[in-house]
N, C-alpha and C. Protein backbone atom coordinates (compact mmCIF):
# COMPACT_ATOMS: atom_id res chain seq x y z
N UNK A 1 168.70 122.01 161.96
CA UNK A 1 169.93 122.47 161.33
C UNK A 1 169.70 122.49 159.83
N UNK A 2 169.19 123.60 159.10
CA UNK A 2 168.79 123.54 158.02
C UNK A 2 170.47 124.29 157.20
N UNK A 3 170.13 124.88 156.06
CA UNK A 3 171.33 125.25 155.15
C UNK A 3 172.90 124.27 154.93
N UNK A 4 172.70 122.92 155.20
CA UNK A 4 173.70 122.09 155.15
C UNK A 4 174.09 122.27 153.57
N UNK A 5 174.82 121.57 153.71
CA UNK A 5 174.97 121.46 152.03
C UNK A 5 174.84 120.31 151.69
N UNK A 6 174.25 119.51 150.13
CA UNK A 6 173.72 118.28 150.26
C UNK A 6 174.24 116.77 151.24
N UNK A 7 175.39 116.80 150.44
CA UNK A 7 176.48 115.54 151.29
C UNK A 7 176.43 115.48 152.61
N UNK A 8 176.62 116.62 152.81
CA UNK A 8 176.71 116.51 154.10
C UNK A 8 175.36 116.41 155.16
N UNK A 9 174.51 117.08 154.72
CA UNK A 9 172.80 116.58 155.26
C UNK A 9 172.79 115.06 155.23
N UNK A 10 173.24 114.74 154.00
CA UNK A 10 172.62 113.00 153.74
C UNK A 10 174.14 112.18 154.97
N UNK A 11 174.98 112.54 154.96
CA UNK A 11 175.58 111.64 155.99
C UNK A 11 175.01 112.05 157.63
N UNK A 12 174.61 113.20 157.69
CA UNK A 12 174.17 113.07 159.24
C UNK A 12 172.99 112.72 158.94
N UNK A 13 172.30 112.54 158.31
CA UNK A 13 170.74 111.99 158.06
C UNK A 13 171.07 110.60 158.16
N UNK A 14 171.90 110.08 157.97
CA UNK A 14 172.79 108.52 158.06
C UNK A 14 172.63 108.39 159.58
N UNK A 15 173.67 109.30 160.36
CA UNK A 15 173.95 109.05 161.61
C UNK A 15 172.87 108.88 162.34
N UNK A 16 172.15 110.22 162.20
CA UNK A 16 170.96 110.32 162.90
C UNK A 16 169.85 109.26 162.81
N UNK A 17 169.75 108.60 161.82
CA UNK A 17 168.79 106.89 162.30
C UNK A 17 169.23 106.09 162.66
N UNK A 18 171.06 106.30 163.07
CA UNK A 18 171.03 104.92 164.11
C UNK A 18 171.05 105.04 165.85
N UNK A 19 170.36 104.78 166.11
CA UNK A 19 170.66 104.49 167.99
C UNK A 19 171.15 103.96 168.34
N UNK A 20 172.24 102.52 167.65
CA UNK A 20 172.68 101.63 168.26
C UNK A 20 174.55 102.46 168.48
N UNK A 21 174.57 102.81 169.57
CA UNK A 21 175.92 103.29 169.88
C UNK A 21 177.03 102.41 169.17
N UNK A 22 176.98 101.32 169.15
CA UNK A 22 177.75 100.56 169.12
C UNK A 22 178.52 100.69 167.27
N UNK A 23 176.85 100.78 166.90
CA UNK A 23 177.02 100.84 165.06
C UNK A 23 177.21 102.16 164.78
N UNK A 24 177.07 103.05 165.29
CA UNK A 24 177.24 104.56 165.19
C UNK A 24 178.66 104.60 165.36
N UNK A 25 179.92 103.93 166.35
CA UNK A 25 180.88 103.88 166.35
C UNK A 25 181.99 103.05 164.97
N UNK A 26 180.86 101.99 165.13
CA UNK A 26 181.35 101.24 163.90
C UNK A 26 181.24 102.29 162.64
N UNK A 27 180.23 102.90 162.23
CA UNK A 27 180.62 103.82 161.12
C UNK A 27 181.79 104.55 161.24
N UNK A 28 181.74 105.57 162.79
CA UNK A 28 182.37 106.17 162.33
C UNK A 28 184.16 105.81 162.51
N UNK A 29 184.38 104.86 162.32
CA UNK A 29 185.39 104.10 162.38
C UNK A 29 185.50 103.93 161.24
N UNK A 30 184.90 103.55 160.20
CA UNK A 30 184.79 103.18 158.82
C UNK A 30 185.52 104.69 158.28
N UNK A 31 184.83 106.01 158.56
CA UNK A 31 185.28 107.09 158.50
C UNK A 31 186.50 107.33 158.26
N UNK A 32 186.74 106.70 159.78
CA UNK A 32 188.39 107.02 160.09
C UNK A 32 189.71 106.23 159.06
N UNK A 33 189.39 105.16 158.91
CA UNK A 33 190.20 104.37 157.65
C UNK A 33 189.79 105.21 156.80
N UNK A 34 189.18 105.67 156.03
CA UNK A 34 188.94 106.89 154.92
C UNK A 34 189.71 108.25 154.96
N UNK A 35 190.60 108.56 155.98
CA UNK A 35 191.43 109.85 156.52
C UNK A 35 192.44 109.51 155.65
N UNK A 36 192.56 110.78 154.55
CA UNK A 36 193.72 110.49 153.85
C UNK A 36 194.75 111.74 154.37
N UNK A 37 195.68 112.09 154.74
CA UNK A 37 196.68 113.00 155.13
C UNK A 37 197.08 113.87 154.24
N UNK A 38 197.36 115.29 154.85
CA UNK A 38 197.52 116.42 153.90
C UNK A 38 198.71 115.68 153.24
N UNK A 39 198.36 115.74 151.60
CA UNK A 39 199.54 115.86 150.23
C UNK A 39 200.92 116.90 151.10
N UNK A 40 201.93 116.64 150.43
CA UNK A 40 203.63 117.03 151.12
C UNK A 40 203.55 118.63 150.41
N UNK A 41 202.72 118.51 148.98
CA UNK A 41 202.45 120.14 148.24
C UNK A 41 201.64 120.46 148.92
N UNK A 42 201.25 120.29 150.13
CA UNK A 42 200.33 121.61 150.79
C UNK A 42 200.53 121.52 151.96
N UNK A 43 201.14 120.62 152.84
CA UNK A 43 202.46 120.91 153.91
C UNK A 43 203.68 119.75 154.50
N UNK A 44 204.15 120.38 154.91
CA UNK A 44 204.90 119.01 155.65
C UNK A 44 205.10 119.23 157.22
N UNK A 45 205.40 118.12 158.06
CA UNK A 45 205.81 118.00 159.49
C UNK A 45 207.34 119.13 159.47
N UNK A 46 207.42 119.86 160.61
CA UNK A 46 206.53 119.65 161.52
C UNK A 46 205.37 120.99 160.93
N UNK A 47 204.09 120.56 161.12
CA UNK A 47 202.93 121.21 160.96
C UNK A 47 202.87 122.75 161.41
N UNK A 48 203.07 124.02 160.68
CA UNK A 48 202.95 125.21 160.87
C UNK A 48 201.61 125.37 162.21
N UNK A 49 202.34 125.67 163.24
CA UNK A 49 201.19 126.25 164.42
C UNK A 49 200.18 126.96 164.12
N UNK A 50 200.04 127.62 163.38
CA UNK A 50 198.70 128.64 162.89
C UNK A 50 197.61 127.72 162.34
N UNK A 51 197.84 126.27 162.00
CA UNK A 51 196.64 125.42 161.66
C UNK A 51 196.44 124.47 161.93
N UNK A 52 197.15 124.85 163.46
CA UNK A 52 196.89 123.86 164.38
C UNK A 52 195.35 124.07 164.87
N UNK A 53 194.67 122.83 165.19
CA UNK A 53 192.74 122.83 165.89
C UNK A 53 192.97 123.48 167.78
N UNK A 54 192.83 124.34 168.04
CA UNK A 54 192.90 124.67 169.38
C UNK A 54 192.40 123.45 170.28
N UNK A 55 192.66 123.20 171.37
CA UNK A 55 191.45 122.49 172.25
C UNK A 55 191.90 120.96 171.58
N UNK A 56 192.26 120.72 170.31
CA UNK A 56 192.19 119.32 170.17
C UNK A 56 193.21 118.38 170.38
N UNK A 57 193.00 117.53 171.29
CA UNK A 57 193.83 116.31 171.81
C UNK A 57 194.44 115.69 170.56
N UNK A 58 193.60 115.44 169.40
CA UNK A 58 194.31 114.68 168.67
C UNK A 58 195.05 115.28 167.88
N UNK A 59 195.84 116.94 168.10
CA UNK A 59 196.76 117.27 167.75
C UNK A 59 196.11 117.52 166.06
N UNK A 60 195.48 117.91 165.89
CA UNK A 60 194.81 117.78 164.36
C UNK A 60 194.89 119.35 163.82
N UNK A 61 195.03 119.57 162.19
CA UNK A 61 195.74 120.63 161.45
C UNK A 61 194.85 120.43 160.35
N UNK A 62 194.38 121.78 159.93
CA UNK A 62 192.97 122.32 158.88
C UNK A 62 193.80 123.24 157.70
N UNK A 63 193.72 122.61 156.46
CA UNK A 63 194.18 123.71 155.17
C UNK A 63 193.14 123.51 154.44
N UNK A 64 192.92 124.86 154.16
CA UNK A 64 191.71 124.78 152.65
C UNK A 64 192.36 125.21 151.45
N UNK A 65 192.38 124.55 150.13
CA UNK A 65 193.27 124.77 149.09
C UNK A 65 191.75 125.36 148.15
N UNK A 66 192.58 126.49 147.94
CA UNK A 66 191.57 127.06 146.65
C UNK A 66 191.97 126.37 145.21
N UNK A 67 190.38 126.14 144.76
CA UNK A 67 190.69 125.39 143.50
C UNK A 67 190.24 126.47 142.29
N UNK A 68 190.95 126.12 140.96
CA UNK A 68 190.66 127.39 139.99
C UNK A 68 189.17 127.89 140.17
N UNK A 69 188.42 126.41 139.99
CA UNK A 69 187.24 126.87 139.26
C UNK A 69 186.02 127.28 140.93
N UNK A 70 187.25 128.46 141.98
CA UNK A 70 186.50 128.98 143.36
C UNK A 70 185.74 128.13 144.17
N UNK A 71 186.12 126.68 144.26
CA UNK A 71 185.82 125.95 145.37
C UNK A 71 187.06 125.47 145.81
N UNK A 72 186.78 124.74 146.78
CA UNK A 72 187.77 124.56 147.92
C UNK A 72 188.24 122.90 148.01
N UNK A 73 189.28 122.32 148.30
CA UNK A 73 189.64 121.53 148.76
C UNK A 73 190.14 121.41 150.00
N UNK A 74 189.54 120.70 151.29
CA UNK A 74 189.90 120.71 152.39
C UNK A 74 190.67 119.49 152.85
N UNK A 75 191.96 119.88 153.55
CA UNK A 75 193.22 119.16 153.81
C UNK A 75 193.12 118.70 154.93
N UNK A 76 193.55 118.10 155.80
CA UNK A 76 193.60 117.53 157.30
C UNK A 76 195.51 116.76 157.57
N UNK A 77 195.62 116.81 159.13
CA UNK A 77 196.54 116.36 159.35
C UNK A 77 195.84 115.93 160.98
N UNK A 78 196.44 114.63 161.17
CA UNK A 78 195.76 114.61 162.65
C UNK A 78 197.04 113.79 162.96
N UNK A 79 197.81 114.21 164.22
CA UNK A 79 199.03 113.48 164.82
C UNK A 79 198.86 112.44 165.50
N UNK A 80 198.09 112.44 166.48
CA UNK A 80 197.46 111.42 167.16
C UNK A 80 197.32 110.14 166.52
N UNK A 81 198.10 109.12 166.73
CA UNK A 81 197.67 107.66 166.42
C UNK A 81 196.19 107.04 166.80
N UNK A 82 196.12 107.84 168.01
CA UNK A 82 194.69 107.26 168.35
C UNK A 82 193.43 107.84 168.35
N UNK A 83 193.61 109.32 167.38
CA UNK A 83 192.92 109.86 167.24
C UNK A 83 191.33 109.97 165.99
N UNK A 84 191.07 108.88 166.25
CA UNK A 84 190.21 108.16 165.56
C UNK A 84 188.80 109.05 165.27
N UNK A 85 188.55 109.81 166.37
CA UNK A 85 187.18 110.72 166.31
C UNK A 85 187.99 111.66 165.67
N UNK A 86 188.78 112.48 165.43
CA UNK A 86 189.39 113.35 164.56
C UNK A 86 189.43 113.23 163.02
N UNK A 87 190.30 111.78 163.12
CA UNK A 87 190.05 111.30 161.68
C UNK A 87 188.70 111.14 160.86
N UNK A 88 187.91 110.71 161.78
CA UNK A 88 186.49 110.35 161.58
C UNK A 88 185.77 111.40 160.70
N UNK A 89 185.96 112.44 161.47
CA UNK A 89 185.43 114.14 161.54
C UNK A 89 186.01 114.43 160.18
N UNK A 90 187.33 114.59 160.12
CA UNK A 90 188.40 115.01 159.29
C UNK A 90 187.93 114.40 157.36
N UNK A 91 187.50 113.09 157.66
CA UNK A 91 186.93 112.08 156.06
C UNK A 91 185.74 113.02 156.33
N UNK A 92 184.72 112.58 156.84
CA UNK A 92 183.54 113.22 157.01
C UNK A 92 183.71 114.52 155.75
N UNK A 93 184.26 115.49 156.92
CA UNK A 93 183.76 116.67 156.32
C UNK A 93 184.84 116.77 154.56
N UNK A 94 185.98 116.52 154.89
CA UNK A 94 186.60 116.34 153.52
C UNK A 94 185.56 115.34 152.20
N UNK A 95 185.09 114.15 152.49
CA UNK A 95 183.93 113.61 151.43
C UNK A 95 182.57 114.50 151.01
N UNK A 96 182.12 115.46 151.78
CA UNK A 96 181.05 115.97 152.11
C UNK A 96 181.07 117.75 151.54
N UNK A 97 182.48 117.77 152.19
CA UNK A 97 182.62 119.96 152.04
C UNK A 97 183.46 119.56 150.42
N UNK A 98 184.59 119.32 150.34
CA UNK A 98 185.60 119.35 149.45
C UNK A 98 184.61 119.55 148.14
N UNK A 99 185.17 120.55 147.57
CA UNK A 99 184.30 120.57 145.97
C UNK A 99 183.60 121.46 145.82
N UNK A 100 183.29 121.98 147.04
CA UNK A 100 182.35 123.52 146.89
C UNK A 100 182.88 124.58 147.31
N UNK A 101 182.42 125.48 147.14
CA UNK A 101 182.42 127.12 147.28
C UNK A 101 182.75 127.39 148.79
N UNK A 102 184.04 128.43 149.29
CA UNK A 102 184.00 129.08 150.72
C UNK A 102 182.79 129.00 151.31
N UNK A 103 182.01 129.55 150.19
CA UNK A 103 180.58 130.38 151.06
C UNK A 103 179.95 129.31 151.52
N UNK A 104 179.61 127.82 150.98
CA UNK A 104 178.55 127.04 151.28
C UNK A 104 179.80 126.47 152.78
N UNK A 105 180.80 126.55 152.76
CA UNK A 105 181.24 125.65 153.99
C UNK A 105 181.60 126.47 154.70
N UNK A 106 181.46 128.17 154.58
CA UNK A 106 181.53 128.85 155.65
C UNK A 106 180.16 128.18 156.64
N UNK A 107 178.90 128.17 155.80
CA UNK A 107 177.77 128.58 156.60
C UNK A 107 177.92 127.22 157.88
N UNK A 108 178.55 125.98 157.32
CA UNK A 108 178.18 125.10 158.73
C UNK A 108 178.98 125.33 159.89
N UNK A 109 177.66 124.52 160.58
CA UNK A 109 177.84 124.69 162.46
C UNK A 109 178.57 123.54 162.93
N UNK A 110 179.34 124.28 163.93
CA UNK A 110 180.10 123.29 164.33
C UNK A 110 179.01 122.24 165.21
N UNK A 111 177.44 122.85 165.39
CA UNK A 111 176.72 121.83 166.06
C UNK A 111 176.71 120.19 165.42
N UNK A 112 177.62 120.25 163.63
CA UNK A 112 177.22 119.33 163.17
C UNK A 112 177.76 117.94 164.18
N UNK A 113 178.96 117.97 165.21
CA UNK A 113 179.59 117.17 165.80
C UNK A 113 178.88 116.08 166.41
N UNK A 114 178.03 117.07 166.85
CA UNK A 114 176.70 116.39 168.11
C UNK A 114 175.69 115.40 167.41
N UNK A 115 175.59 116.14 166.23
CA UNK A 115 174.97 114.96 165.10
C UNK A 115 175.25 113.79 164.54
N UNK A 116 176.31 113.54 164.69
CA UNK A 116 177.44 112.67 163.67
C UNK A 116 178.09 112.03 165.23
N UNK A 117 178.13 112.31 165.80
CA UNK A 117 179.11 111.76 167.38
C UNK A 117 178.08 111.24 168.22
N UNK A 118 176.60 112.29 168.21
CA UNK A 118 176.10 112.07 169.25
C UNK A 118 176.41 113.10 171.07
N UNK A 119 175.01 113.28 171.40
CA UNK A 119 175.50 114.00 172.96
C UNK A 119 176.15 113.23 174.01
N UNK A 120 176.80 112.02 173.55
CA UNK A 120 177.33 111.34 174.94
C UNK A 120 178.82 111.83 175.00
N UNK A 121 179.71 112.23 173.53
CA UNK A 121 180.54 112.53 173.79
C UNK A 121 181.21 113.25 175.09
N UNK A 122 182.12 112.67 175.02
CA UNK A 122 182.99 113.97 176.41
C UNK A 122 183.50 115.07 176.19
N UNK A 123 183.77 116.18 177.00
CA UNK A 123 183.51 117.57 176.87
C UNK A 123 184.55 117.68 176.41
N UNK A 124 185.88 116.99 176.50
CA UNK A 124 187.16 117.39 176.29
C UNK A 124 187.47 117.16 174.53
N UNK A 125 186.40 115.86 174.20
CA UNK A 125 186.58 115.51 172.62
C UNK A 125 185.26 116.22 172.23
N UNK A 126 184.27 116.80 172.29
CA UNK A 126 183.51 117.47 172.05
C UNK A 126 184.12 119.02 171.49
N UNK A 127 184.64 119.50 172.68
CA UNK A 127 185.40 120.78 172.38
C UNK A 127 186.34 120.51 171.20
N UNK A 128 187.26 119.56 171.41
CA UNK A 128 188.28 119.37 170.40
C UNK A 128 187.55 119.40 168.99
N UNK A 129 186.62 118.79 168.27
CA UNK A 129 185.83 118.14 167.32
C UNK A 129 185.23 119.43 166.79
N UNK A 130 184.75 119.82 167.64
CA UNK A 130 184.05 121.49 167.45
C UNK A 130 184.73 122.34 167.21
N UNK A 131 185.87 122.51 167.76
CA UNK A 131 186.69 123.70 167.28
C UNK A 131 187.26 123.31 166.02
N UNK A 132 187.41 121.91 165.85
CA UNK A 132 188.11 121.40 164.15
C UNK A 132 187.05 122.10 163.35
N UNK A 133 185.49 121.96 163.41
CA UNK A 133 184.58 122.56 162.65
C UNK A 133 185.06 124.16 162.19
N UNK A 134 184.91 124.46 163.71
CA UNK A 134 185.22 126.00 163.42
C UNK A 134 186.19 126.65 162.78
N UNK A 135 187.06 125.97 163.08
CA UNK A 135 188.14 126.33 162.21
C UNK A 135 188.20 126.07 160.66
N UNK A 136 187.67 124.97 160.48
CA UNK A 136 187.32 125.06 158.97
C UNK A 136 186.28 126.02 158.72
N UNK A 137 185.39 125.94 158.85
CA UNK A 137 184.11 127.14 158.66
C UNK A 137 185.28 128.91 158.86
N UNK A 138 186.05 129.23 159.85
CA UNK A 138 187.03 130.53 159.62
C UNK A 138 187.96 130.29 158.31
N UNK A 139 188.45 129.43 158.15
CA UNK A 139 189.15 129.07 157.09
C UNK A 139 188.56 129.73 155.85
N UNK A 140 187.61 128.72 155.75
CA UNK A 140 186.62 129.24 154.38
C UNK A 140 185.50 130.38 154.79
N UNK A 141 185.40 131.31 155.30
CA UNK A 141 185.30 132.55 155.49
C UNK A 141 185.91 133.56 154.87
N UNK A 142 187.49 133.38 155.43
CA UNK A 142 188.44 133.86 154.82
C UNK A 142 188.53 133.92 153.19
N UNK A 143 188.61 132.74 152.88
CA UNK A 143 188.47 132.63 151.73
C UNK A 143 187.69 133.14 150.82
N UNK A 144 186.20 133.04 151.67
CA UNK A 144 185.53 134.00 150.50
C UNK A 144 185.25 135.27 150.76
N UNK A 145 185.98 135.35 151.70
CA UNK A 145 185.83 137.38 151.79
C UNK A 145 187.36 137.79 150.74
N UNK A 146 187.49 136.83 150.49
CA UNK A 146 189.33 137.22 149.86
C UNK A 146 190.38 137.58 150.16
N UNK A 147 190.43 137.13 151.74
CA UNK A 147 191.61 137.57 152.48
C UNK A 147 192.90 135.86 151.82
N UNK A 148 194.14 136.69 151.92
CA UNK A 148 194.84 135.72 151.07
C UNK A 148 195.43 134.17 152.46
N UNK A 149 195.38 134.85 153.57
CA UNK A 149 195.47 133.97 154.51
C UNK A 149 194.77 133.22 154.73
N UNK A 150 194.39 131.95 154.24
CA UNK A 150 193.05 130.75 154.38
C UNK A 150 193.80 129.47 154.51
């Protein structure tokens, strides 16, 4: 999985040397206390359906805020109390994407999930997790093709 963008290489380069399931959870738990919730200036409950994550259980919601100087700030909302792999995902990519350009966070794969989660996940939080990707990656697409809907 080459073309990452730095941050984000170096945290799955994190994940990826540990094997111990156990500490791989423990991080990404650490993650999840790091989930800060979309600001009230860029939405409020109840959460506009159009940015809603398809597929995801933990009820989780993707805004990308354009910043003057043409990078992006990426927002999250996750409903789920117990939605801990969401949140996880949600810090992740917000510490990692936030700060750069559409174009560099169009290019990632939602394969990054499998990296950072691991293949044991289940298909049902797999899908969910993945489509949060994707949807950010369409998000900032949008954005840098200049469509005003992002």
């Amino acid at each position: 999985m080459t073309d990452l963008p730095e941050k984000l290489a170096g945290t799955i380069s994190n994940f990826e040397t540990v094997d111990d399931p156990d500490f791989r959870s423990t991080m990404l738990i650490d993650y999840a206390d790091r989930f800060q919730e979309v600001p009230e200036r860029i939405s409020t409950r109840p959460f506009p359906k159009d940015r809603q994550v398809p597929f995801c259980e933990s009820e989780a919601y993707v805004w990308l805020e354009p910043l003057p100087d043409k990078k992006v700030k990426l927002h999250f909302a996750v409903e789920n109390p117990s939605g801990i792999s969401a949140k996880a995902l949600a810090a992740v990519l917000d510490q990692t994407l936030s700060g750069l350009p559409p174009e560099e966070i169009a290019k990632v794969s939602p394969e990054i999930v499998y990296k950072l989660f691991g293949r044991n996940i289940s298909m049902g939080k797999g899908q969910g997790l993945t489509a949060l990707v994707t949807m950010v990656k369409t998000e900032a697409q949008k954005l840098a093709s200049g469509s005003p809907e992002a």
